[in-house]
PDB file of N, CA and C in Angstrom:
ATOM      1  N   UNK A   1      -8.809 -15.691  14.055  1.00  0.00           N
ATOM      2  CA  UNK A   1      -8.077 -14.447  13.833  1.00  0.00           C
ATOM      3  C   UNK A   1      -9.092 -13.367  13.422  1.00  0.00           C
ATOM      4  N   UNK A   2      -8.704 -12.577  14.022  1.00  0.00           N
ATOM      5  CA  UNK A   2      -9.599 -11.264  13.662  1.00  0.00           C
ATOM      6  C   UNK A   2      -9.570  -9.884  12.576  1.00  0.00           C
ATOM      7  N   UNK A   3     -10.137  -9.152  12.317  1.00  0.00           N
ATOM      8  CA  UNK A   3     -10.223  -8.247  11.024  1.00  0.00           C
ATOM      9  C   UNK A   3      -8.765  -7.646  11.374  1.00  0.00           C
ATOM     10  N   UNK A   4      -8.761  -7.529  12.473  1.00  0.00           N
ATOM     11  CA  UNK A   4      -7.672  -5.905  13.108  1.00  0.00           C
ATOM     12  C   UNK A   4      -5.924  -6.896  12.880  1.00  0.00           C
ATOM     13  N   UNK A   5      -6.054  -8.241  13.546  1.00  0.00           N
ATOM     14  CA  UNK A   5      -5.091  -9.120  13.020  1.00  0.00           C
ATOM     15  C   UNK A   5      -4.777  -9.835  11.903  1.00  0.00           C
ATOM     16  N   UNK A   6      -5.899  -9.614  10.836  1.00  0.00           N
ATOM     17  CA  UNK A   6      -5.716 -10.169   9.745  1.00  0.00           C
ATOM     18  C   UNK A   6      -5.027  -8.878   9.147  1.00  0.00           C
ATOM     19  N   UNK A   7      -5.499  -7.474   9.187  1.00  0.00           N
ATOM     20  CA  UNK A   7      -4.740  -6.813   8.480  1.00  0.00           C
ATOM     21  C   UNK A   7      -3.323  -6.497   9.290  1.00  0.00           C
ATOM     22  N   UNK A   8      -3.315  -6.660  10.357  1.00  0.00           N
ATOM     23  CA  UNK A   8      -1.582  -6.394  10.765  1.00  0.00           C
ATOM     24  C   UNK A   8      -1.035  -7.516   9.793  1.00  0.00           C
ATOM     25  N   UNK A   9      -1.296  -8.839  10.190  1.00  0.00           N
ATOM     26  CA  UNK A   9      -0.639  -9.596   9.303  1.00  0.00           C
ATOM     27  C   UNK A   9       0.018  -9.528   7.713  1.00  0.00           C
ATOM     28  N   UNK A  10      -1.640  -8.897   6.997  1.00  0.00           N
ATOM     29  CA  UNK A  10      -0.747  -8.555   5.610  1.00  0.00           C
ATOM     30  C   UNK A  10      -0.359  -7.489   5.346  1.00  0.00           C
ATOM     31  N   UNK A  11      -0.492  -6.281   6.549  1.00  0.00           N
ATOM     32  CA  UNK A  11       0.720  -5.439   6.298  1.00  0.00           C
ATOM     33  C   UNK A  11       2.552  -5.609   6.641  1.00  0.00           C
ATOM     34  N   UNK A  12       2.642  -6.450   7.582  1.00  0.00           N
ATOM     35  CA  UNK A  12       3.870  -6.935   7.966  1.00  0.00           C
ATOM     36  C   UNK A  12       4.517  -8.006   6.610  1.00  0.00           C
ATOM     37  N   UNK A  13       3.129  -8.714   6.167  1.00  0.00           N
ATOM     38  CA  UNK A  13       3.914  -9.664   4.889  1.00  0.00           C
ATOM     39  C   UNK A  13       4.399  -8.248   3.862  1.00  0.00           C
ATOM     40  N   UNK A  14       3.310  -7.407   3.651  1.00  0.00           N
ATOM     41  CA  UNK A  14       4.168  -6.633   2.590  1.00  0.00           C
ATOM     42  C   UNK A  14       5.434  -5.692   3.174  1.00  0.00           C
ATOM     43  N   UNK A  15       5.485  -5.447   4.327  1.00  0.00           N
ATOM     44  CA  UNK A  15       6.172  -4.639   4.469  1.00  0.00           C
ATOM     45  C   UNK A  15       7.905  -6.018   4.627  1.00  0.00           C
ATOM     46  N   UNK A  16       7.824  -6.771   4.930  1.00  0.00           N
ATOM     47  CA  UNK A  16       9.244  -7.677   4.832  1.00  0.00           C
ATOM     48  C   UNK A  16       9.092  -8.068   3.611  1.00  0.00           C
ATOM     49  N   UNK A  17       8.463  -8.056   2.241  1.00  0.00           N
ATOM     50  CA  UNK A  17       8.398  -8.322   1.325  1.00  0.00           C
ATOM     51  C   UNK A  17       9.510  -6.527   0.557  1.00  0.00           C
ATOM     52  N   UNK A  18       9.025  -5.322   0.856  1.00  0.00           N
ATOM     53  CA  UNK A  18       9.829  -4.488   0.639  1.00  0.00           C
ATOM     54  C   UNK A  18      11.319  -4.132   1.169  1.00  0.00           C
ATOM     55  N   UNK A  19      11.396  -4.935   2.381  1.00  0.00           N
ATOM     56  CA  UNK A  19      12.459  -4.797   3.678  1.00  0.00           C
ATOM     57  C   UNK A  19      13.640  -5.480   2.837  1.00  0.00           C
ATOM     58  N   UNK A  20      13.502  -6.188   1.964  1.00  0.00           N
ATOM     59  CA  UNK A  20      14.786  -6.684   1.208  1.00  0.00           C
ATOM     60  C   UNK A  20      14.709  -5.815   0.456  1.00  0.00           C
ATOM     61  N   UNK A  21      14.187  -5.115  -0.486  1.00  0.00           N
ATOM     62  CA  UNK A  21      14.809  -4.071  -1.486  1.00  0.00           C
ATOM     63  C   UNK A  21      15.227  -2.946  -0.785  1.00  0.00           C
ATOM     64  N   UNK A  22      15.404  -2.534   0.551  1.00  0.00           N
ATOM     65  CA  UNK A  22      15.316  -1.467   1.041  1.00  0.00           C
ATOM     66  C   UNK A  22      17.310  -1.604   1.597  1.00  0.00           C
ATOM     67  N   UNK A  23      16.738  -2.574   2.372  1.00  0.00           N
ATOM     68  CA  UNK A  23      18.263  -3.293   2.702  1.00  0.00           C
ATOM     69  C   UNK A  23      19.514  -3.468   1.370  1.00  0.00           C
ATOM     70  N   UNK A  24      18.875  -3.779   0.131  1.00  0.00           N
ATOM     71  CA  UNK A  24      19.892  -3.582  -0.831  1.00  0.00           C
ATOM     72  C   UNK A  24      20.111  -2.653  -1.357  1.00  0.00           C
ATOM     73  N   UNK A  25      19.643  -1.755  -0.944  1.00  0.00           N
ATOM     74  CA  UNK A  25      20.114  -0.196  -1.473  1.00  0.00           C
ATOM     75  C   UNK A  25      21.734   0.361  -0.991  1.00  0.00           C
ATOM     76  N   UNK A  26      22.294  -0.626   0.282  1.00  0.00           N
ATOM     77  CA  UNK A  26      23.531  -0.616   0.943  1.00  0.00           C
ATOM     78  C   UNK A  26      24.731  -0.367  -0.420  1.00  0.00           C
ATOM     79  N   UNK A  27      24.288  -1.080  -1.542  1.00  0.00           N
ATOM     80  CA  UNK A  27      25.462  -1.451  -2.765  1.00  0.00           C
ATOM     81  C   UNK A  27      25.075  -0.316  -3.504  1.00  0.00           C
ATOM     82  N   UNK A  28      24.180   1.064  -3.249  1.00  0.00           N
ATOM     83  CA  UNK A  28      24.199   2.326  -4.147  1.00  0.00           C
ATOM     84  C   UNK A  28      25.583   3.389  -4.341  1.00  0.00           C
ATOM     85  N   UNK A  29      25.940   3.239  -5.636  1.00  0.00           N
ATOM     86  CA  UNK A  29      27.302   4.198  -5.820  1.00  0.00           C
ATOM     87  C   UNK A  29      27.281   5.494  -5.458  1.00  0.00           C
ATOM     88  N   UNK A  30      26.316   6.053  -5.134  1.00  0.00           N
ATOM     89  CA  UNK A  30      26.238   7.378  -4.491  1.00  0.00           C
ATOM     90  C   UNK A  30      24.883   7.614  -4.198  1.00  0.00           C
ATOM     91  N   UNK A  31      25.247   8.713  -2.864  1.00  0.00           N
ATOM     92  CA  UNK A  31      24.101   9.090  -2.299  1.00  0.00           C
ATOM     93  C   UNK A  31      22.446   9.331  -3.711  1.00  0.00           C
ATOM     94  N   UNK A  32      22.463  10.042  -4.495  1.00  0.00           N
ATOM     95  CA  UNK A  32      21.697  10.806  -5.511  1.00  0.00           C
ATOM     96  C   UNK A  32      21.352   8.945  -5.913  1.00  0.00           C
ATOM     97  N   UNK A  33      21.774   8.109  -6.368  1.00  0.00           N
ATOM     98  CA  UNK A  33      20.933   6.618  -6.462  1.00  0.00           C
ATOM     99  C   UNK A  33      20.408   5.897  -5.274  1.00  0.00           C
ATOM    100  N   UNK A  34      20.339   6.258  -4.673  1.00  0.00           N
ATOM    101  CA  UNK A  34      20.458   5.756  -2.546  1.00  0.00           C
ATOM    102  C   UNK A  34      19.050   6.664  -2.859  1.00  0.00           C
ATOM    103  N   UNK A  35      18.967   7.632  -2.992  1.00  0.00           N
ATOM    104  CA  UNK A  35      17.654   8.364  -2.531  1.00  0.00           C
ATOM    105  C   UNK A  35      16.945   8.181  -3.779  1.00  0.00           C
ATOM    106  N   UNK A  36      16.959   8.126  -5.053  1.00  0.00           N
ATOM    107  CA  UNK A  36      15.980   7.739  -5.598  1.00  0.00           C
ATOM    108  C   UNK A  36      15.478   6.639  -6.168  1.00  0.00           C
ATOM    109  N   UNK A  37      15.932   5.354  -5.713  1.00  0.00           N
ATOM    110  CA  UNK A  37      15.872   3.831  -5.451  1.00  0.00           C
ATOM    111  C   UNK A  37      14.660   4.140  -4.288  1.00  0.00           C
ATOM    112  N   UNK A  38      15.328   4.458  -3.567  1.00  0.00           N
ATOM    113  CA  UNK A  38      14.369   4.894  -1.986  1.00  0.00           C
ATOM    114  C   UNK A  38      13.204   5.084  -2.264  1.00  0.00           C
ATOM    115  N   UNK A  39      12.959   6.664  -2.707  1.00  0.00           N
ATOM    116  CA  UNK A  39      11.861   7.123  -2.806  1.00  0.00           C
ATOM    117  C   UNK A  39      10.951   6.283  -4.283  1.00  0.00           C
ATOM    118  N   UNK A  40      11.646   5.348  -4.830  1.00  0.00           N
ATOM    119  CA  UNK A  40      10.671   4.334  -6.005  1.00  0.00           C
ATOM    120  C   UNK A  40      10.336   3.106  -5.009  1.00  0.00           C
ATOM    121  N   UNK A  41      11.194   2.515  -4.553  1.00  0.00           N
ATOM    122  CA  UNK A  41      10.518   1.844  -3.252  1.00  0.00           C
ATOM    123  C   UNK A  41       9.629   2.199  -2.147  1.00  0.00           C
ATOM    124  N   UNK A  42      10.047   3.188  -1.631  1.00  0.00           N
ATOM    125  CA  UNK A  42       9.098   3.633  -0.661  1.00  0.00           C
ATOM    126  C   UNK A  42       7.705   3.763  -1.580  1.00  0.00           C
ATOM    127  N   UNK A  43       7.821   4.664  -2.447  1.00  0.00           N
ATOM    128  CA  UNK A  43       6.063   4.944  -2.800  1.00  0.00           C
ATOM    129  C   UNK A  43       5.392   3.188  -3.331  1.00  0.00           C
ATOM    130  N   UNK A  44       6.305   2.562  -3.728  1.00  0.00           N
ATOM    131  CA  UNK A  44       5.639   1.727  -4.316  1.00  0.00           C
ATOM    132  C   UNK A  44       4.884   0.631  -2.712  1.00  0.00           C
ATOM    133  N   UNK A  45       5.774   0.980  -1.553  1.00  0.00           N
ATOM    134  CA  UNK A  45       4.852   0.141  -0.549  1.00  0.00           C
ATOM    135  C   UNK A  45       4.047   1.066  -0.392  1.00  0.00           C
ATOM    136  N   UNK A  46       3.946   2.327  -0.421  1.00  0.00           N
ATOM    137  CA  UNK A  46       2.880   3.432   0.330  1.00  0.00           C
ATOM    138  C   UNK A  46       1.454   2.879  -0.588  1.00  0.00           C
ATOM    139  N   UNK A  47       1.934   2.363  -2.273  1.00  0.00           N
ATOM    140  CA  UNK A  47       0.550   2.033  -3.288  1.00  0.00           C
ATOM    141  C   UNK A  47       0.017   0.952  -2.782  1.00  0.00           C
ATOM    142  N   UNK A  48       0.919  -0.426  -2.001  1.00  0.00           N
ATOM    143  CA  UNK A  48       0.576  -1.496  -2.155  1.00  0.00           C
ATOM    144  C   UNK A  48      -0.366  -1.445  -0.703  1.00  0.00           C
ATOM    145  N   UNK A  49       0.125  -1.361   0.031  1.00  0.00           N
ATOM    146  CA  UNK A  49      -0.267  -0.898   1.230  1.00  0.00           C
ATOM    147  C   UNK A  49      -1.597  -0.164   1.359  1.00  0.00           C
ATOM    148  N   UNK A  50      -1.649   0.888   0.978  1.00  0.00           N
ATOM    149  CA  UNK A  50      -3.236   1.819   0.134  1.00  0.00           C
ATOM    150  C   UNK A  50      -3.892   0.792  -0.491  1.00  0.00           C
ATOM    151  N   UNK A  51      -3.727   0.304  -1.681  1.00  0.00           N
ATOM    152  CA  UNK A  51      -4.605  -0.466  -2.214  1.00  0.00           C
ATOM    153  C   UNK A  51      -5.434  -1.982  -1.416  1.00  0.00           C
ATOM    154  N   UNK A  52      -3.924  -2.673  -0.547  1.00  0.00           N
ATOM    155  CA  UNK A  52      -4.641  -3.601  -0.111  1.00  0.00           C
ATOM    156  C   UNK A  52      -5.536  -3.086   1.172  1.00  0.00           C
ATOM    157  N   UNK A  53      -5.535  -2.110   1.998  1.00  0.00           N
ATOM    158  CA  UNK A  53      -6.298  -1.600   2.836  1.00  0.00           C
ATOM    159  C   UNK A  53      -7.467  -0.971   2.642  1.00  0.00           C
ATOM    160  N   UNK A  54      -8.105  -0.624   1.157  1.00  0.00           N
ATOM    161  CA  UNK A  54      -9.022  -0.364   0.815  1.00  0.00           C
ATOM    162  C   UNK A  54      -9.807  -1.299  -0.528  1.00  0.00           C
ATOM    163  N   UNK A  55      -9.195  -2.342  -0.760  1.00  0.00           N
ATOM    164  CA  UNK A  55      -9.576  -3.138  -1.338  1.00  0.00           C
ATOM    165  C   UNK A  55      -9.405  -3.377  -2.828  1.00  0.00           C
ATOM    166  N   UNK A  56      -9.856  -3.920  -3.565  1.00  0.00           N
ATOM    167  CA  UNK A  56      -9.283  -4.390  -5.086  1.00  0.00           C
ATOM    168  C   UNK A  56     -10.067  -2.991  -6.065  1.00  0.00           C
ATOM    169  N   UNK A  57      -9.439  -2.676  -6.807  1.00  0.00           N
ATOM    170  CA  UNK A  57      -9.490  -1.826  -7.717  1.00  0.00           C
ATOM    171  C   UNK A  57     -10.765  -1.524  -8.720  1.00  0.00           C
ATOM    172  N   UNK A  58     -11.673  -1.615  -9.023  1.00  0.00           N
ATOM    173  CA  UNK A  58     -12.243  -1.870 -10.162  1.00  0.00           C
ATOM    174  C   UNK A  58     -11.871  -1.614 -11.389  1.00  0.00           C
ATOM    175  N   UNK A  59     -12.312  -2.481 -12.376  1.00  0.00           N
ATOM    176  CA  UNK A  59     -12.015  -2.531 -13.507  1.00  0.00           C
ATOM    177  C   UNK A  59     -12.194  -0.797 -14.204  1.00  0.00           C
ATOM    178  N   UNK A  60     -13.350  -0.386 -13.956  1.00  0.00           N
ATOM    179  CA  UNK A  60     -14.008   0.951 -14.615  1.00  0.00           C
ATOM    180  C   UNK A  60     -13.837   1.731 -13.628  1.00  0.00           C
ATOM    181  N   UNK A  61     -12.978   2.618 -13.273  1.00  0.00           N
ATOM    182  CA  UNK A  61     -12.886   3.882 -11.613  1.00  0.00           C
ATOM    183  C   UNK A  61     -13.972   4.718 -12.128  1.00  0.00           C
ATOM    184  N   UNK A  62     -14.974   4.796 -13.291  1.00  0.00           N
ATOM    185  CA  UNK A  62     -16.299   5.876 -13.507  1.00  0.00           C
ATOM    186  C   UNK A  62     -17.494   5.131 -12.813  1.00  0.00           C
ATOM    187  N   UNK A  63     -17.375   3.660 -12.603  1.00  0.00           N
ATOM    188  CA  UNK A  63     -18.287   3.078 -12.563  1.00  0.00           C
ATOM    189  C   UNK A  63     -18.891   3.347 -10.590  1.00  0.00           C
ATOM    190  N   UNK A  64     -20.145   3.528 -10.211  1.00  0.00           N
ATOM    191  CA  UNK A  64     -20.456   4.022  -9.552  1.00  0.00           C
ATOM    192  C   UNK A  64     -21.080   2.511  -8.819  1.00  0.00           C
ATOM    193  N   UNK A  65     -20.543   2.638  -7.537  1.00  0.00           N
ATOM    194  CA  UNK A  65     -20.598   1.751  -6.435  1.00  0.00           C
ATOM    195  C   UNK A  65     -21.661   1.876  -5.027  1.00  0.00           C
ATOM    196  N   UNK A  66     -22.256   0.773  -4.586  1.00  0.00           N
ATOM    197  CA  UNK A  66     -23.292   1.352  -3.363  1.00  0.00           C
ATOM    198  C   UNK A  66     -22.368   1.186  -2.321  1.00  0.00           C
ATOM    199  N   UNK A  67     -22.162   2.043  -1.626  1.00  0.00           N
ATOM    200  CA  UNK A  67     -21.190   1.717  -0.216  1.00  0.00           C
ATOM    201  C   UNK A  67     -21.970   1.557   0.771  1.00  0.00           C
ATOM    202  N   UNK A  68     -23.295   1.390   0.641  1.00  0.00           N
ATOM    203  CA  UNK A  68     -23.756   1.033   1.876  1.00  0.00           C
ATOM    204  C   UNK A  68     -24.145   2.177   3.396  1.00  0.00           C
ATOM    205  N   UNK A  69     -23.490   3.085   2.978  1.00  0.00           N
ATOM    206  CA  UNK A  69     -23.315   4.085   3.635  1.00  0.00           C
ATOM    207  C   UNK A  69     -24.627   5.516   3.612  1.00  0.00           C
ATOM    208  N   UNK A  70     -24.517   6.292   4.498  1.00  0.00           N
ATOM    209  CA  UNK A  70     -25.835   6.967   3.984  1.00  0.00           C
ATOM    210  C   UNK A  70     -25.639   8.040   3.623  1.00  0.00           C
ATOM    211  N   UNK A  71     -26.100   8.364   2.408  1.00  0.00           N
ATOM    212  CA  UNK A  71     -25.605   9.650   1.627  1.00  0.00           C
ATOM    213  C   UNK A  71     -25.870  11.183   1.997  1.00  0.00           C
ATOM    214  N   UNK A  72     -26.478  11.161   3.491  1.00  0.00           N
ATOM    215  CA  UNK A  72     -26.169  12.334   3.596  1.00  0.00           C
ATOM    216  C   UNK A  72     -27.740  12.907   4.289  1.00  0.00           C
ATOM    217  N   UNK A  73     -28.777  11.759   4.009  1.00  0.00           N
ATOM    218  CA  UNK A  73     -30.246  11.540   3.821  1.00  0.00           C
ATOM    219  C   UNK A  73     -30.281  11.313   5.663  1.00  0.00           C
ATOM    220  N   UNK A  74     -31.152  12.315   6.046  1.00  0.00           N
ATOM    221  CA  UNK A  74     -31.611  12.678   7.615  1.00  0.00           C
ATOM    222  C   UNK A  74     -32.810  11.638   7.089  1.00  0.00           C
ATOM    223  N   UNK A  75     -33.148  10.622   8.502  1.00  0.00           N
ATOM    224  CA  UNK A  75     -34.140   9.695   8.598  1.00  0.00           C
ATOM    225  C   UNK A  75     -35.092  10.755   9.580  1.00  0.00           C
TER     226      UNK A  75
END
């Protein structure tokens, strides 16, 4: 399996992992709980989704990382 199919894969696990809370929103007593059930679900796959596509968090977000990448520096 490959990079491009490994991540379809765990975006489809999270996304049927949210697909049941989304589906039970059917039992909301009115529209105004229907939409903001929604929009706490929705963002919370938009975080999970973001995070697992760019990888695990660090402990310290000041702490300064090599990406490997080239900073900008003409060879």
């Amino acid at each position: 399996m490959n990079q491009a199919e490994q991540n379809k894969a765990k975006f489809l696990e999270i996304a049927a992992r949210h697909y049941d809370k989304l589906e039970s929103l059917g039992q909301a007593p009115d529209f105004y709980s229907y939409e903001a059930e929604f929009d706490k679900i929705w963002t919370e796959f938009g975080r999970v989704v973001l995070e697992a596509s760019i990888g695990e968090v660090p402990a310290n977000q000041r702490k300064k990382t090599s990406s490997g990448r080239a900073s900008g520096v003409l060879k």
